[in-house]
Protein backbone atom coordinates (compact mmCIF):
# COMPACT_ATOMS: atom_id res chain seq x y z
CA UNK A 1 -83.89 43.12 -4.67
CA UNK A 2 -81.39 44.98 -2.24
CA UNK A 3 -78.17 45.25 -3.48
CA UNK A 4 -75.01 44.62 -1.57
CA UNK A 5 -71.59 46.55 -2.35
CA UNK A 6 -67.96 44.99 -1.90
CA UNK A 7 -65.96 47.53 0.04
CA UNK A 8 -62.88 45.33 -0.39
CA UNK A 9 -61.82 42.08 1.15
CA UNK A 10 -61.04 41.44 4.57
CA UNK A 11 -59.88 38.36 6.31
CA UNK A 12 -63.27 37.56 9.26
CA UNK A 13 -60.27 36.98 11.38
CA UNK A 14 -59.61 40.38 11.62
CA UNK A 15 -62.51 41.66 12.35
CA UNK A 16 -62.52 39.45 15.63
CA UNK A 17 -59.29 40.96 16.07
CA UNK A 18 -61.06 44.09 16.00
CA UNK A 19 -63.47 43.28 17.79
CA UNK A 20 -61.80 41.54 20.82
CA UNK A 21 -59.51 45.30 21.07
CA UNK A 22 -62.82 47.32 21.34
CA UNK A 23 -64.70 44.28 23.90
CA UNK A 24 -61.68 45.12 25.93
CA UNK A 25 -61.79 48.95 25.74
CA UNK A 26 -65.13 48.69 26.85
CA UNK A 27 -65.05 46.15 29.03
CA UNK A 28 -61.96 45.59 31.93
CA UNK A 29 -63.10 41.57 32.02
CA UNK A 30 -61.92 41.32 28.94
CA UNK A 31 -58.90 38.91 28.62
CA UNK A 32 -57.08 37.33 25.95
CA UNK A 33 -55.89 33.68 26.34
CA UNK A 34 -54.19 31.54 22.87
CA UNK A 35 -52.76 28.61 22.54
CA UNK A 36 -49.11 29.96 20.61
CA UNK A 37 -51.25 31.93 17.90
CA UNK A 38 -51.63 35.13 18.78
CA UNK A 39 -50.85 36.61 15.31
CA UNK A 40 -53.27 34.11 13.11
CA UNK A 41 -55.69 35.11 15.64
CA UNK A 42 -55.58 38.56 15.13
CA UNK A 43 -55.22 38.97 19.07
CA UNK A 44 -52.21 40.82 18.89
CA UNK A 45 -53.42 44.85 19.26
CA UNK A 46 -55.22 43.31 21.91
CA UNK A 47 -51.67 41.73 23.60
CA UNK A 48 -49.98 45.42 22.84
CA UNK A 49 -52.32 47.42 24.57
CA UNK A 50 -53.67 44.95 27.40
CA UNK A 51 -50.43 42.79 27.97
CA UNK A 52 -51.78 42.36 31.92
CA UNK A 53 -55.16 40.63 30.34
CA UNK A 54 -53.38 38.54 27.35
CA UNK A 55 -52.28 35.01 28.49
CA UNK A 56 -49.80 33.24 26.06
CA UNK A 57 -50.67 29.55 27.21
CA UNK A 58 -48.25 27.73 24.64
CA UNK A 59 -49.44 24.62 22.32
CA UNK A 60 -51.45 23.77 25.23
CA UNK A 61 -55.23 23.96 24.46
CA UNK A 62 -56.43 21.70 26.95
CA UNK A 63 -54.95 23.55 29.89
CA UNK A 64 -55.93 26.65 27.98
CA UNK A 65 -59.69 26.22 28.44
CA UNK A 66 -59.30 24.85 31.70
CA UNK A 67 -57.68 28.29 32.91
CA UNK A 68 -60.35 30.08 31.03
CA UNK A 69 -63.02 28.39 32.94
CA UNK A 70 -61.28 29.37 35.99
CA UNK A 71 -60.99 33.09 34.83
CA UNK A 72 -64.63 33.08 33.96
CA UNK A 73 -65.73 31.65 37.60
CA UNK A 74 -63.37 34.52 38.83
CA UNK A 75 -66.00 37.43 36.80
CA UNK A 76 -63.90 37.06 33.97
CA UNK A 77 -64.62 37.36 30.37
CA UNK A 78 -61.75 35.00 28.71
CA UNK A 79 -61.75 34.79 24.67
CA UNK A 80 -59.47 32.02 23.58
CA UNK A 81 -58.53 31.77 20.03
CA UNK A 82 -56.78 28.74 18.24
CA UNK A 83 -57.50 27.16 15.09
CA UNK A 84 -61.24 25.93 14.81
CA UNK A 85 -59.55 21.95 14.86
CA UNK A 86 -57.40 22.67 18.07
CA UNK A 87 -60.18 24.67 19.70
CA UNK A 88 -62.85 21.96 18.99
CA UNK A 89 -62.02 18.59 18.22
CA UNK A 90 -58.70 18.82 20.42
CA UNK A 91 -60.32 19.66 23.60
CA UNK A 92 -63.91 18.99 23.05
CA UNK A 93 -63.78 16.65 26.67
CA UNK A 94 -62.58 20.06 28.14
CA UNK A 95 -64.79 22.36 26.50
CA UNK A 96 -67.76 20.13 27.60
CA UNK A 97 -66.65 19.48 31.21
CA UNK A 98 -65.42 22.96 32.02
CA UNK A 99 -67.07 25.37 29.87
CA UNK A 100 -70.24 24.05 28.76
CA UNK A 101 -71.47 21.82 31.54
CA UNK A 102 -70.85 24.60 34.07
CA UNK A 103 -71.94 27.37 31.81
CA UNK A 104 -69.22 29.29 32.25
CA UNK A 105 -68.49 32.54 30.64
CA UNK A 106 -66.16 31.65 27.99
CA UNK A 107 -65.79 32.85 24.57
CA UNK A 108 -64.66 30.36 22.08
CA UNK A 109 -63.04 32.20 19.04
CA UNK A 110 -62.06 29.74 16.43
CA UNK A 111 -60.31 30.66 13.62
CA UNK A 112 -59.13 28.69 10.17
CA UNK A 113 -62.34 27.31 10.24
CA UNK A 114 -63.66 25.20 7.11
CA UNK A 115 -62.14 24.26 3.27
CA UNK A 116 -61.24 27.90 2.67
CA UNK A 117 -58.00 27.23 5.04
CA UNK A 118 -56.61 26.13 1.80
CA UNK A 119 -53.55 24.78 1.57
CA UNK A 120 -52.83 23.37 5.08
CA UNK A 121 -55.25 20.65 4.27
CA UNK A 122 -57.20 18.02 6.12
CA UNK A 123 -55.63 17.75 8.83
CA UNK A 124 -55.99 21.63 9.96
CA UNK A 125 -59.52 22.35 8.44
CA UNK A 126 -62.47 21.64 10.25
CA UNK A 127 -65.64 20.84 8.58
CA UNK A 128 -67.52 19.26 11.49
CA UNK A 129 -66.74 21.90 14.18
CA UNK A 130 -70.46 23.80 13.73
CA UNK A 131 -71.56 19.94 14.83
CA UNK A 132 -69.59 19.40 17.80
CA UNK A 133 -70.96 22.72 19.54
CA UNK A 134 -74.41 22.54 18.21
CA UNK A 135 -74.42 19.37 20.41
CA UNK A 136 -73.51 21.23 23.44
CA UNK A 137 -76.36 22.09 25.78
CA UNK A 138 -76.21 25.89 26.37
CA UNK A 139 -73.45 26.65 23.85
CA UNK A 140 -74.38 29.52 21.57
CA UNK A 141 -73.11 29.05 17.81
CA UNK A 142 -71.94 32.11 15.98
CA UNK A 143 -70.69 31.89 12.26
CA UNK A 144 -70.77 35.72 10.60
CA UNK A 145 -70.59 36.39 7.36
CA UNK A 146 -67.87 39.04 6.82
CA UNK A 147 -65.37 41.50 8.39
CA UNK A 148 -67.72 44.01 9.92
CA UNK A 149 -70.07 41.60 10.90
CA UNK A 150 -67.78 39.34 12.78
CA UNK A 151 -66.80 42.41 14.97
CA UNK A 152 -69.76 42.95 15.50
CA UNK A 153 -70.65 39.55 16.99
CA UNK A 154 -66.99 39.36 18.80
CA UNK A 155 -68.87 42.54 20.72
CA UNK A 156 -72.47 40.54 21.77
CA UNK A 157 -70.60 37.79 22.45
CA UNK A 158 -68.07 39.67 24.94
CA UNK A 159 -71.74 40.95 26.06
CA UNK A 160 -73.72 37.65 26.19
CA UNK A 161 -73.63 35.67 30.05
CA UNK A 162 -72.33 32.17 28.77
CA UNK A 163 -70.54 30.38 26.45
CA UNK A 164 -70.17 31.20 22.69
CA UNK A 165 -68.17 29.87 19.98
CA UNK A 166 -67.52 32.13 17.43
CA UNK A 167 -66.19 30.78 14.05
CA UNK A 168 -64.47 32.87 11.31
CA UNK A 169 -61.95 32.43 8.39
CA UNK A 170 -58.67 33.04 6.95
CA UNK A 171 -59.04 34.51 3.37
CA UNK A 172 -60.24 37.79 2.51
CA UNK A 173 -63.45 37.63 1.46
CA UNK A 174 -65.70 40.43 0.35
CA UNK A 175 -66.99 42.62 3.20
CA UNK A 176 -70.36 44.30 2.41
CA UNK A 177 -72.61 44.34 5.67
CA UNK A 178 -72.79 47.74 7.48
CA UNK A 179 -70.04 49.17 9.63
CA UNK A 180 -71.63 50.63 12.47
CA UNK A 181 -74.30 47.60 12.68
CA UNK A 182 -75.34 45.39 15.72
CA UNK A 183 -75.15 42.33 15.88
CA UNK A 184 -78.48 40.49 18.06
CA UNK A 185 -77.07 36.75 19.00
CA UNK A 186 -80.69 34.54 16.99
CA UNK A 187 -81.25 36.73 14.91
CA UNK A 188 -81.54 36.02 10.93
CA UNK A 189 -81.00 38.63 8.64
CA UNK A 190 -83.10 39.45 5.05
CA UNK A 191 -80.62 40.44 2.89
CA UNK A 192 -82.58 39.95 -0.23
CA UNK A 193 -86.70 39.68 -0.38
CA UNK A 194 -87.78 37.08 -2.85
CA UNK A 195 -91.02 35.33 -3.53
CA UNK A 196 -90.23 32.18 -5.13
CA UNK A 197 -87.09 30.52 -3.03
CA UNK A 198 -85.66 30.69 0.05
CA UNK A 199 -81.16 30.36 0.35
CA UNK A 200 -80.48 30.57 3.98
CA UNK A 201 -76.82 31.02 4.37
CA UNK A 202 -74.13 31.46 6.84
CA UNK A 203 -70.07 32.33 6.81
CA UNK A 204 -68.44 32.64 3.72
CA UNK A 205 -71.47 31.40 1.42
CA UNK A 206 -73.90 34.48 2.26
CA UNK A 207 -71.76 36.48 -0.19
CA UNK A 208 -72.01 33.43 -2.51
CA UNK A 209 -75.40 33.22 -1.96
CA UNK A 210 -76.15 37.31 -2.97
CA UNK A 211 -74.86 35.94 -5.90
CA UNK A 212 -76.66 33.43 -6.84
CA UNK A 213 -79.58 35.49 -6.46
CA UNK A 214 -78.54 38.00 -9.13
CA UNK A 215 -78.13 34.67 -11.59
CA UNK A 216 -81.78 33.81 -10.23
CA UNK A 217 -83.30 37.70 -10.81
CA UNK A 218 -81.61 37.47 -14.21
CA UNK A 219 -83.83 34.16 -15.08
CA UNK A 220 -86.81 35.27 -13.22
CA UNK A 221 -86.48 33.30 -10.13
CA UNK A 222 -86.76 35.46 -7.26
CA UNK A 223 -84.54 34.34 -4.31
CA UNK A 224 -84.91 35.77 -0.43
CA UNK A 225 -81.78 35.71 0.84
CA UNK A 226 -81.52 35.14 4.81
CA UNK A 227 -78.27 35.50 6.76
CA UNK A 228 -78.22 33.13 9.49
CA UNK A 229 -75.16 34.21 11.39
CA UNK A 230 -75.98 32.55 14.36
CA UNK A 231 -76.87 29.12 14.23
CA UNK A 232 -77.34 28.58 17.40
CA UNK A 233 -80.31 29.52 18.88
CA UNK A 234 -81.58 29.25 15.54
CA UNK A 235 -84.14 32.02 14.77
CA UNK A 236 -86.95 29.65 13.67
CA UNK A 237 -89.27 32.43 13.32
CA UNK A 238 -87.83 34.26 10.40
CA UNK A 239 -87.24 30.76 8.67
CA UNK A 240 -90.57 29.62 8.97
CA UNK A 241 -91.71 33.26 7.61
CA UNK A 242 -89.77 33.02 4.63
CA UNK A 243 -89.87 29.20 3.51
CA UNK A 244 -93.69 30.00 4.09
CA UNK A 245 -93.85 32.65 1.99
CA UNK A 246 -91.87 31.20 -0.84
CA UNK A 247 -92.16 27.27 -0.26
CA UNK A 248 -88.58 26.08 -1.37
CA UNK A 249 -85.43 26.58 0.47
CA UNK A 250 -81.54 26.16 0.05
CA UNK A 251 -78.99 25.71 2.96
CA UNK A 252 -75.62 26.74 2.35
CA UNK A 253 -72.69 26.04 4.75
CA UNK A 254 -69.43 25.38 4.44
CA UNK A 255 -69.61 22.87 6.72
CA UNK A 256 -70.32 18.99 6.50
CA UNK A 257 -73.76 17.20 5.73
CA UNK A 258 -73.78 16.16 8.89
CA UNK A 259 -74.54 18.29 12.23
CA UNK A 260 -74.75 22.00 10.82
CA UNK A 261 -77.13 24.68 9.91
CA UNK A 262 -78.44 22.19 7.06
CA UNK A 263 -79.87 19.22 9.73
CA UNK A 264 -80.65 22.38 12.22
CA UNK A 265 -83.35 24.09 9.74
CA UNK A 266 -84.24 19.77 8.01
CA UNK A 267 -85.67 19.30 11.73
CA UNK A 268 -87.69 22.75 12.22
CA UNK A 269 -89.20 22.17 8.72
CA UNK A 270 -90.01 18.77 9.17
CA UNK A 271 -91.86 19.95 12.77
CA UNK A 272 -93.42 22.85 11.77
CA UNK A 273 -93.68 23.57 8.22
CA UNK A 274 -92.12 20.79 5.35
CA UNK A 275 -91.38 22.06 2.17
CA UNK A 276 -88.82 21.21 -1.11
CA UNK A 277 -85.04 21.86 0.46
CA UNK A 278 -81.54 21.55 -1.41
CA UNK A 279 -78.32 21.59 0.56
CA UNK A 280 -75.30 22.90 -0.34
CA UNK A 281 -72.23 21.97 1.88
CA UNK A 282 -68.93 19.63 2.20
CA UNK A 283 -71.05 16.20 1.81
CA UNK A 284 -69.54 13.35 4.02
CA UNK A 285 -65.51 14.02 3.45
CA UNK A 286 -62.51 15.56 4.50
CA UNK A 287 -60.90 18.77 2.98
CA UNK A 288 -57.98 18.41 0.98
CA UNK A 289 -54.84 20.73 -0.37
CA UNK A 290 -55.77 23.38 -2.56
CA UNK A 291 -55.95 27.43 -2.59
CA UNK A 292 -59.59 28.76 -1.01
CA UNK A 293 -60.91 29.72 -4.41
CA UNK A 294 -60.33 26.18 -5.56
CA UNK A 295 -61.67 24.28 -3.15
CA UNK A 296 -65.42 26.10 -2.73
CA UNK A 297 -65.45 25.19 -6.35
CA UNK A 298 -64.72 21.64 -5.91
CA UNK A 299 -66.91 21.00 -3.16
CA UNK A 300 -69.50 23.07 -4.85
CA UNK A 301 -69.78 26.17 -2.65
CA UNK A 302 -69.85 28.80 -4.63
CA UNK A 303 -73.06 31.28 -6.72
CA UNK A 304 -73.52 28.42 -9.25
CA UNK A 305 -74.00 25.71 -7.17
CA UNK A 306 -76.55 27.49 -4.66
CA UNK A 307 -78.05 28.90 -8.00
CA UNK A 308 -78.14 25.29 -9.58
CA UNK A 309 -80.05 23.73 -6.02
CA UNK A 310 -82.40 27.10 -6.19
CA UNK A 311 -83.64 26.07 -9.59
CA UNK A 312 -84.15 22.48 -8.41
CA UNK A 313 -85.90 23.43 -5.26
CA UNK A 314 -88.19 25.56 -7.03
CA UNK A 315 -88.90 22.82 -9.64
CA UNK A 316 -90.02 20.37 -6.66
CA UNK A 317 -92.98 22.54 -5.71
């Protein structure tokens, strides 16, 4: 089994912070647009050294994305960053109409997104967001799994021609993948090789997920351990390779039942390839007050619960 390392926690915020600075050191069509959160996005390096390409548009999402679609049809390459609620459900009529209909070059960075917001509650963490752009034709779905990683991705999306949504968090969580790594938008990453169960994870729960397959080595369940950082397009090839190869899988988002990465890999198994599958995720509910920690617990999104649905998806084979 490889073995990842915890460097130290970082906030996946930041590393699209990061990210978005080095996009637009590379890149002159790099701007900056957020809706009165420049600081939660991380965005504000960028506003320091760019302040001619940053755009403070004020609580004012809808008109934000509408000027980024502009900027984009001008040979722009506009990021905007709000929280993943705002950026989503808020101005999902705009995001369809302006960005995704007309495939325009727009980069949608959404942070805060998911339980792990904590304490704001229900009302300012998303669980259905993954959902809403999955169902956008042409929209490319990015959810990385730690600080290095997401800026990577904020890099091949500030590469990629059309629009991406990018999703990241707000607590520290550990950061283990590679620093100098690059990130290919549909591609799935082995992080573990395992012969008798399958986790596919994305976000937060890939670290969980590492776990869970120590707990597993320990009892003699071997677990391969994909990291599906983007979700959309989903690479069906590596999925198909693994579940085939082991012939039980476990989904883990945090995310709802409905609409995510867990219905996204249900259909390509039940096309190509059906076989014993557990899902791990936010069921059909709301978020709720709490600190991160607590919460993943609660909604059972942590290394015991993906190790608990391992054992039962290798007992249905």
């Amino acid at each position: 089994m490889k073995k990842y390392t915890d460097t130290g926690k970082k906030d996946t915020r930041s590393g699209f912070g990061a990210g978005l600075l080095e996009a637009g050191r590379k890149d002159p069509r790099v701007l900056a647009l957020t809706a009165d959160l420049k600081g939660s996005l991380k965005m504000d390096a960028f506003a320091a050294e760019f302040p001619d390409r940053f755009i403070q548009c004020g609580i004012a999402e809808a008109n934000m994305v509408g000027a980024a679609a502009g900027l984009a049809i001008s040979g722009k390459i506009p990021f905007i960053g709000s929280f993943a609620e705002f950026v989503t459900g808020r101005v999902y009529d705009q995001v369809r109409q302006a960005v995704a209909y007309g495939k325009a070059n727009v980069k949608i960075a959404s942070s805060h997104a998911g339980i792990t917001l904590g304490e704001d509650g229900a009302t300012h963490q998303t669980m259905e967001d993954i959902a809403l752009m999955r169902a956008l034709p042409g929209m490319v779905v990015i959810n990385p799994c730690d600080f290095n990683q997401t800026k990577a991705a904020t890099l091949a999306a500030a590469a990629w021609d059309g629009p991406v949504y990018l999703r990241f968090g707000r607590p520290g969580v550990p950061n283990f993948t590679p620093e100098d790594q690059e990130f290919i938008i549909g591609k799935a990453l082995v992080m573990n090789e395992g012969a008798d169960v399958t986790i596919l994870a994305t976000g937060h729960l890939v670290w969980e997920s590492l776990l869970a397959a120590e707990q597993l080595e320990a009892e003699g369940i071997s677990a391969e351990v994909l990291d599906i950082a983007t979700i959309k397009p989903l690479d069906e090839q590596a999925i198909l390779a693994s579940v085939g190869k082991t012939g039980a899988v476990v989904i883990a988002e945090e995310h709802n039942s409905a609409g995510g990465l867990g219905e996204a890999v249900a259909g390509l198994l039940v096309r190509e390839a059906p076989a014993p599958a557990e899902f791990i995720n936010g069921g059909d509910r709301f978020g709720q007050t709490g600190t991160p920690s607590a919460l993943m617990k609660a909604y059972g999104l942590d290394a015991e619960h993906i190790a608990e649905a391992a054992r039962k998806a290798v007992g249905r084979k």
